[in-house]
C-alpha atoms as a PDB file:
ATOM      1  CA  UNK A   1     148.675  -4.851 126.092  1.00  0.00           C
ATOM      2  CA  UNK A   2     149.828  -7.352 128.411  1.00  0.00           C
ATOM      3  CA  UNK A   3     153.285  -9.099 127.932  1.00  0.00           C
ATOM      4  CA  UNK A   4     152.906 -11.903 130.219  1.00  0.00           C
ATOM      5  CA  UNK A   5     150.593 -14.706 128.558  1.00  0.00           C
ATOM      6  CA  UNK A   6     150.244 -18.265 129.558  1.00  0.00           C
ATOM      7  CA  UNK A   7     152.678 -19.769 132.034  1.00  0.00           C
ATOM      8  CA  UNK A   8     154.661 -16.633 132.276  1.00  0.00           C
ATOM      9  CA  UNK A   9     151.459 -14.655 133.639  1.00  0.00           C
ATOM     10  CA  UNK A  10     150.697 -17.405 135.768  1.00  0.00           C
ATOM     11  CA  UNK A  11     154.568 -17.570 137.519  1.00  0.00           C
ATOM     12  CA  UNK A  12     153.904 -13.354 137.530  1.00  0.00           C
ATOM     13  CA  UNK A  13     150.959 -13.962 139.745  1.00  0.00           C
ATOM     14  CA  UNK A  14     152.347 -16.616 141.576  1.00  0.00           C
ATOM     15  CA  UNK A  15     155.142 -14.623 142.684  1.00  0.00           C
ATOM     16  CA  UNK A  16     155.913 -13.781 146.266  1.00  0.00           C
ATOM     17  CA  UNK A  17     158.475 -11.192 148.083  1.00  0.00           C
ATOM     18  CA  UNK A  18     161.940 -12.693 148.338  1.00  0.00           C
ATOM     19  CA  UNK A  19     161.492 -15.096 145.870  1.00  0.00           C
ATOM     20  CA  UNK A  20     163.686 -15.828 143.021  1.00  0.00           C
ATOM     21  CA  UNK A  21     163.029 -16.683 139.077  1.00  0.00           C
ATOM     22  CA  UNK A  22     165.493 -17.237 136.421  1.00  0.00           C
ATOM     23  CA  UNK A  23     164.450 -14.746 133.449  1.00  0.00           C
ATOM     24  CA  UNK A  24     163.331 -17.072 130.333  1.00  0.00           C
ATOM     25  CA  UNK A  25     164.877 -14.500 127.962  1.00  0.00           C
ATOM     26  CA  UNK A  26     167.028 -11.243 127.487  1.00  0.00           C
ATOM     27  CA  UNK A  27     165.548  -7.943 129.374  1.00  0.00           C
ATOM     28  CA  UNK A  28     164.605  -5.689 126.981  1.00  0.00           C
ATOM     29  CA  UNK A  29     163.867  -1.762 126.965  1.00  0.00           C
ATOM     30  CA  UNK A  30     160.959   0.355 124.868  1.00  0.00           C
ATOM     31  CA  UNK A  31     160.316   3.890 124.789  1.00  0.00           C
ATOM     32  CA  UNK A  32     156.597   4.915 124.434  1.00  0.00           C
ATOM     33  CA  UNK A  33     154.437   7.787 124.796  1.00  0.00           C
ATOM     34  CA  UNK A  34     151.072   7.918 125.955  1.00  0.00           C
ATOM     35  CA  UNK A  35     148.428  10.834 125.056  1.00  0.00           C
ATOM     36  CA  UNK A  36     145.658  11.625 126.817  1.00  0.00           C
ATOM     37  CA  UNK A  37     142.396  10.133 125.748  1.00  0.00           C
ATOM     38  CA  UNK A  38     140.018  12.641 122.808  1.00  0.00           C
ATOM     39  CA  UNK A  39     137.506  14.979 124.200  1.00  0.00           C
ATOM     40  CA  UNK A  40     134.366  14.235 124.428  1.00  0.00           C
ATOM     41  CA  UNK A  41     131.804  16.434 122.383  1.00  0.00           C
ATOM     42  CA  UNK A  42     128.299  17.743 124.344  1.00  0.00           C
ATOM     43  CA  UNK A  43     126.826  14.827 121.962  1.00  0.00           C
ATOM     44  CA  UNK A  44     129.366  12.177 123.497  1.00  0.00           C
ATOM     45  CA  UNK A  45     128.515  13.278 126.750  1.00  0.00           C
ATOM     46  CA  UNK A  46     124.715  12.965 126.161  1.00  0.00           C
ATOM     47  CA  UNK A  47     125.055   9.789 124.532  1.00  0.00           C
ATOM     48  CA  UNK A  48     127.409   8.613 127.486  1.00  0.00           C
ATOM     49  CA  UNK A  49     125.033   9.887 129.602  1.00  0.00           C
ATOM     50  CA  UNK A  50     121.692   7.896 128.031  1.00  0.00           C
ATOM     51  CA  UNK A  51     123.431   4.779 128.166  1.00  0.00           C
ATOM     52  CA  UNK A  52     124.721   4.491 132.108  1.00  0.00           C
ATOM     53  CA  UNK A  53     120.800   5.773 132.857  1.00  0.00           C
ATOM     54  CA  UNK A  54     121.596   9.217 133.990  1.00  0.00           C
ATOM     55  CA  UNK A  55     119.368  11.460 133.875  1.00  0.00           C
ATOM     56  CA  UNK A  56     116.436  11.934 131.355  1.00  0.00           C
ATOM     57  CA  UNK A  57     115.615  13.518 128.190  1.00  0.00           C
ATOM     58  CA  UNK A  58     114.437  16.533 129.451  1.00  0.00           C
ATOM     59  CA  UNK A  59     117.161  16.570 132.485  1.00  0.00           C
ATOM     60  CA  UNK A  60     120.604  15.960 130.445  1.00  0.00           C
ATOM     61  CA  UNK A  61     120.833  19.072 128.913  1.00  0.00           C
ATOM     62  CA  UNK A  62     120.226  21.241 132.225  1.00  0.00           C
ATOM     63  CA  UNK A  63     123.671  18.365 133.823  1.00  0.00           C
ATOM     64  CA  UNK A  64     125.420  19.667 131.179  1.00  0.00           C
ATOM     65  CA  UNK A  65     124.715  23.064 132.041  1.00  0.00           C
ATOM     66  CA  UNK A  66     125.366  22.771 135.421  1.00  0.00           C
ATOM     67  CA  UNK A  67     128.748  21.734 135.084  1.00  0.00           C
ATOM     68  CA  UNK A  68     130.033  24.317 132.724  1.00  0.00           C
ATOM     69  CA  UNK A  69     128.217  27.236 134.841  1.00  0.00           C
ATOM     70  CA  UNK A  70     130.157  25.608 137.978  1.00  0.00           C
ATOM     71  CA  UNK A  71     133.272  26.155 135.536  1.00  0.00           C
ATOM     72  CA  UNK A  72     134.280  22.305 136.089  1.00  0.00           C
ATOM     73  CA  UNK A  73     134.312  21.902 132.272  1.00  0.00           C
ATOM     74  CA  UNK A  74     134.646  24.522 129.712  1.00  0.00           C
ATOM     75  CA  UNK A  75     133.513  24.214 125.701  1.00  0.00           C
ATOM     76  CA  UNK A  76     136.174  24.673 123.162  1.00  0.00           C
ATOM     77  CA  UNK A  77     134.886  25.545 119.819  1.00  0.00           C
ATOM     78  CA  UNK A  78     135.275  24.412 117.072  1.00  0.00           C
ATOM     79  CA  UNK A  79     133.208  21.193 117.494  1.00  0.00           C
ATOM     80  CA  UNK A  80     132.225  21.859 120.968  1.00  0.00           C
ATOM     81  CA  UNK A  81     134.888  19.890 122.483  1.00  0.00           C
ATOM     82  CA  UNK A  82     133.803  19.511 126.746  1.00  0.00           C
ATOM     83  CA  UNK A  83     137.208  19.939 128.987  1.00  0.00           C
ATOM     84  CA  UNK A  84     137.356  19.577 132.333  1.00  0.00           C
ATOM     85  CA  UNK A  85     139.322  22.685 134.544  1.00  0.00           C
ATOM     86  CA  UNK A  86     141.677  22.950 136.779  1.00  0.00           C
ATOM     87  CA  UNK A  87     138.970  22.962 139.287  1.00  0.00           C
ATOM     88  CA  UNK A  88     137.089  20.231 137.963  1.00  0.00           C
ATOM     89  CA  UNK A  89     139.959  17.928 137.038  1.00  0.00           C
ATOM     90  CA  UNK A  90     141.358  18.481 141.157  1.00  0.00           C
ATOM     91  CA  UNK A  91     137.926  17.970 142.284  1.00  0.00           C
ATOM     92  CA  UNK A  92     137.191  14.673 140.264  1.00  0.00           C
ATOM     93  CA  UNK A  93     140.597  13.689 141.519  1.00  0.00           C
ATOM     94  CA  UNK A  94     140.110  14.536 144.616  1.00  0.00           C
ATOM     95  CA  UNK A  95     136.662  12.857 144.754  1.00  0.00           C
ATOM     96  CA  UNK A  96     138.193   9.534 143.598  1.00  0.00           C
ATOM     97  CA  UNK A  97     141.243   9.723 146.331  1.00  0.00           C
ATOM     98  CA  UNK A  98     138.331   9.294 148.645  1.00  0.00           C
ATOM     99  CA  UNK A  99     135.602   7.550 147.177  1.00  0.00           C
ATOM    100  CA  UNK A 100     135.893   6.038 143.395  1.00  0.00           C
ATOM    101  CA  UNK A 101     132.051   5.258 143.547  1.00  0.00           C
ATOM    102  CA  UNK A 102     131.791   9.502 143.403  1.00  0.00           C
ATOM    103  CA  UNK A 103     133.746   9.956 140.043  1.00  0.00           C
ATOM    104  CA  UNK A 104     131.473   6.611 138.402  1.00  0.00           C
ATOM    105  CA  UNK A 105     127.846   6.982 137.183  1.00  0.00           C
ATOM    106  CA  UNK A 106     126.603   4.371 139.246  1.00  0.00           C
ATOM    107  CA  UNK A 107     125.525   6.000 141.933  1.00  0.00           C
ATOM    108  CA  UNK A 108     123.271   8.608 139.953  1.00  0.00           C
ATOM    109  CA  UNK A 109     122.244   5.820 138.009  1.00  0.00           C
ATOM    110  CA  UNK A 110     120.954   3.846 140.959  1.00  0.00           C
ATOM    111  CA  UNK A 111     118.940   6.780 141.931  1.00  0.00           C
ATOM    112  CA  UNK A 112     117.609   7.355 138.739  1.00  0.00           C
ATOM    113  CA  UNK A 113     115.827   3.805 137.991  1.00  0.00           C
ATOM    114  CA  UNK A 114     114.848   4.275 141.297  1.00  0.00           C
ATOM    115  CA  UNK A 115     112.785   7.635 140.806  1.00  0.00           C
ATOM    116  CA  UNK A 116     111.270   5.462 137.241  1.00  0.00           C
ATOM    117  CA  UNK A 117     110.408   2.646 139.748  1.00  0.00           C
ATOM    118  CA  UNK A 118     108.365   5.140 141.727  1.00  0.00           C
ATOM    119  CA  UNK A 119     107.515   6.314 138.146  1.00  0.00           C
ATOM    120  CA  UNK A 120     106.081   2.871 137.383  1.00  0.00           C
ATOM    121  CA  UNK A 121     104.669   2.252 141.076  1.00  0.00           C
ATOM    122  CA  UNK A 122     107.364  -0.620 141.601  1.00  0.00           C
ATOM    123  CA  UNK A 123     108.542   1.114 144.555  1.00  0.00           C
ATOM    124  CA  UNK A 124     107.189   3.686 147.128  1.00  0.00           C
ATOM    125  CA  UNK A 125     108.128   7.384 147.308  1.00  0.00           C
ATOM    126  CA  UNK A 126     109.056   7.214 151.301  1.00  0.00           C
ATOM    127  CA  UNK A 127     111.760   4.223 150.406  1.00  0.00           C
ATOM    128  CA  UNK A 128     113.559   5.645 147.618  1.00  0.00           C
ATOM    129  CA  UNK A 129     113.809   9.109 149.279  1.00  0.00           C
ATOM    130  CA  UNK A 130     114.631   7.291 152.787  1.00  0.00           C
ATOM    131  CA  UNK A 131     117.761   4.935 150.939  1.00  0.00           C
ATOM    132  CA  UNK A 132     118.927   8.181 148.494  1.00  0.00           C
ATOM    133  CA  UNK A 133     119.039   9.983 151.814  1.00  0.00           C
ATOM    134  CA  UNK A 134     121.139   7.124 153.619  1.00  0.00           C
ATOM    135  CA  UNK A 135     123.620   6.823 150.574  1.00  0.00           C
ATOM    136  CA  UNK A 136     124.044  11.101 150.761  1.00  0.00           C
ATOM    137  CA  UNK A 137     124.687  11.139 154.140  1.00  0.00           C
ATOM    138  CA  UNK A 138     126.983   8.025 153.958  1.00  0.00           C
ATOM    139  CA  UNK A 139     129.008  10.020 150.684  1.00  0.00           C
ATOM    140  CA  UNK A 140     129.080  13.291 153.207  1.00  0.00           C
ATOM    141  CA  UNK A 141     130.635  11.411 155.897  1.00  0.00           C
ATOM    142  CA  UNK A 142     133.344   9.975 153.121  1.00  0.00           C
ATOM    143  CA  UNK A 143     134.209  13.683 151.563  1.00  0.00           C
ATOM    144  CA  UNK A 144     133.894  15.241 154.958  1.00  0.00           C
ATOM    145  CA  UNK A 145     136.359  12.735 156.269  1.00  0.00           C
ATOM    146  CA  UNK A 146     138.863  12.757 153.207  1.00  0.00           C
ATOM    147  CA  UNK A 147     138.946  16.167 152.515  1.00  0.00           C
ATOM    148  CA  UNK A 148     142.724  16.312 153.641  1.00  0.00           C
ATOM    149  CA  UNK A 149     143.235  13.847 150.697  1.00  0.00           C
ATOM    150  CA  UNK A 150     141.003  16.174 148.627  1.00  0.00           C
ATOM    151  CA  UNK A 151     142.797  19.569 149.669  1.00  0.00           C
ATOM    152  CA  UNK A 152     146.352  17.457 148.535  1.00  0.00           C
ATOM    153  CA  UNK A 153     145.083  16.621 145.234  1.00  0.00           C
ATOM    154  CA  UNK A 154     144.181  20.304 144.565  1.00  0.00           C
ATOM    155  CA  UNK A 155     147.122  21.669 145.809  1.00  0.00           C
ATOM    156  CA  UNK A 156     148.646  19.051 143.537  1.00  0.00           C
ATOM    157  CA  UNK A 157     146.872  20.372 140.168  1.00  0.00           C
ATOM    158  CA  UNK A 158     147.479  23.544 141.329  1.00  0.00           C
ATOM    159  CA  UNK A 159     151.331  23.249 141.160  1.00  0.00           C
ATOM    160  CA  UNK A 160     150.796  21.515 138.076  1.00  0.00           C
ATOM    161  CA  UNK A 161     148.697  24.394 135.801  1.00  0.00           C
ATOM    162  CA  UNK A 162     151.314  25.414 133.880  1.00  0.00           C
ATOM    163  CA  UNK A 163     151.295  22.436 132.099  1.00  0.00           C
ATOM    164  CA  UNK A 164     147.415  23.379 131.208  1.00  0.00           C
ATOM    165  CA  UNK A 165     148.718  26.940 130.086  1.00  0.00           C
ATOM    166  CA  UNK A 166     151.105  25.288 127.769  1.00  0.00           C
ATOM    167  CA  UNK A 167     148.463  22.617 126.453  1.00  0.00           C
ATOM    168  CA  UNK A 168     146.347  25.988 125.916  1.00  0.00           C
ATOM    169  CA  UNK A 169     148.641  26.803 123.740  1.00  0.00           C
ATOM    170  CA  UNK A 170     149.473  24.125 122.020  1.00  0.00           C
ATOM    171  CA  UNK A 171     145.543  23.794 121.069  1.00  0.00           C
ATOM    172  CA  UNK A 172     144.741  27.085 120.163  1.00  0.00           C
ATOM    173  CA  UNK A 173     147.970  26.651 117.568  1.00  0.00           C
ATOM    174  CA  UNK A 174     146.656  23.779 116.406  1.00  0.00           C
ATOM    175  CA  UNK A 175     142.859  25.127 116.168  1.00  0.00           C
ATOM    176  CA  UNK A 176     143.192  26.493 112.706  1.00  0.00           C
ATOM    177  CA  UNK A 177     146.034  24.155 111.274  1.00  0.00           C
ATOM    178  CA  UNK A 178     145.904  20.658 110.091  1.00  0.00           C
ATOM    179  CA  UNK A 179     142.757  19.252 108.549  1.00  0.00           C
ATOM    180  CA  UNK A 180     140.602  17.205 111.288  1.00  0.00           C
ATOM    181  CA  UNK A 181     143.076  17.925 114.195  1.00  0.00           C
ATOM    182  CA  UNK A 182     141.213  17.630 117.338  1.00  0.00           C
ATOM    183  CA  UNK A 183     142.234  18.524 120.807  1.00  0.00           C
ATOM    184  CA  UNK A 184     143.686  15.941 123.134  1.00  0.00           C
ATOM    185  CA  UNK A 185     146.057  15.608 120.405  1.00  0.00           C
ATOM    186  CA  UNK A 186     144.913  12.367 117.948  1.00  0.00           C
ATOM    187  CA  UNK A 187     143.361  13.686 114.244  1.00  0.00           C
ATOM    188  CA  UNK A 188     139.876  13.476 113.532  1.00  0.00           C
ATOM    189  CA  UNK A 189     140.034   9.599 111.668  1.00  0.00           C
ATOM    190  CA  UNK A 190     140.069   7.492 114.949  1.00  0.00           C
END
C-alpha cells in the first residue's frame, strides 16, 4: 500500500537532493513481515502459461518437463506444488541482473503468435525465423556479456542455501500437520 496520497505524493515526487520539507505529522515506526508469495501448482503453471500465449496445448506439458528434468524446479507432493532450486532461482536471478525481458514471457510469447501467423499464412516462414534469429543472437550477446553479474548472483544463492535447507525443513514439518497448510507458508483459504 502506498502511504503518500494526494498532495503528500505529489511533494514526494517533487522532491529534489538537498532540499528541505517540514514533516506534516509525527514519524512513526511499524514492524511487518513479508512471506514469500504461494507456489504455484503444475495446473497454475499451465494456466499461467495459456494465458501469456506460451506455448500450445500439445507443447506445455513437454516446458514443464523440461524444467524439472534441468532440475530448475522440483515437485513437492502433496498437491504438486512447482519450486524453483537453488540453480534455478540463481539462474532466473541472474538472468534478470542482465536482461529482465529473459525472466518475462514476452519474449516466448512474441515468438509464439509469430509461428500461428505463419500458421495462418499472415506472415512468411523466412521472416519469422530471420527476426527469432536476430532477437537470440541479440539475448546471447546480453548473457554472454553479463555473465560476471550472473556468476555474482549464483555465488550469492549459493552462500545463501542454508536458508533453503531450513525452509526444507520447515515444510516437510508442516507437510502432514495443519489442515490445508500449503508451502510458501499461507493456509489453503486464500
Amino acid at each position: 500500500d502506498n502511504l503518500l496520497v494526494g498532495a503528500g505524493l505529489a511533494l514526494a515526487k517533487s522532491a529534489r537532493p538537498g532540499t528541505w520539507h517540514p514533516l506534516a505529522g509525527p514519524l512513526a515506526q511499524r514492524q511487518l513481515e513479508s512471506s514469500p508469495p504461494q507456489l504455484l501448482t503444475e495446473a497454475d503453471l499451465l494456466d499461467l502459461m495459456e494465458r501469456h500465449g506460451i506455448g500450445t496445448d500439445a507443447s506445455m506439458p513437454q516446458h514443464i518437463h523440461n524444467v524439472i528434468a534441468r532440475g530448475y524446479v522440483e515437485v513437492l507432493e502433496p498437491g504438486r506444488f512447482i519450486r524453483p532450486t537453488l540453480l534455478g532461482a540463481a539462474l532466473c536471478h541472474g538472468l534478470r541482473q542482465v536482461d529482465v525481458e529473459l525472466v518475462k514471457p514476452t519474449v516466448r510469447a512474441r515468438i509464439e503468435r509469430e509461428v500461428t501467423n505463419i500458421a495462418k499464412r499472415r506472415r512468411a516462414f523466412s521472416e519469422v525465423v530471420a527476426s527469432a534469429l536476430t532477437t537470440f543472437r541479440e539475448k546471447y550477446v546480453i548473457v554472454r556479456d553479463g555473465m560476471g553479474k550472473m556468476l555474482e548472483e549464483i555465488e550469492w544463492k549459493r552462500k545463501k542455501w542454508w536458508q533453503w535447507k531450513e525452509h526444507d525443513r520447515t515444510f516437510s514439518q508442516r507437510k502432514g500437520g495443519g489442515k490445508g497448510a500449503a508451502p510458501g507458508g499461507r493456509s489453503g483459504g486464500g
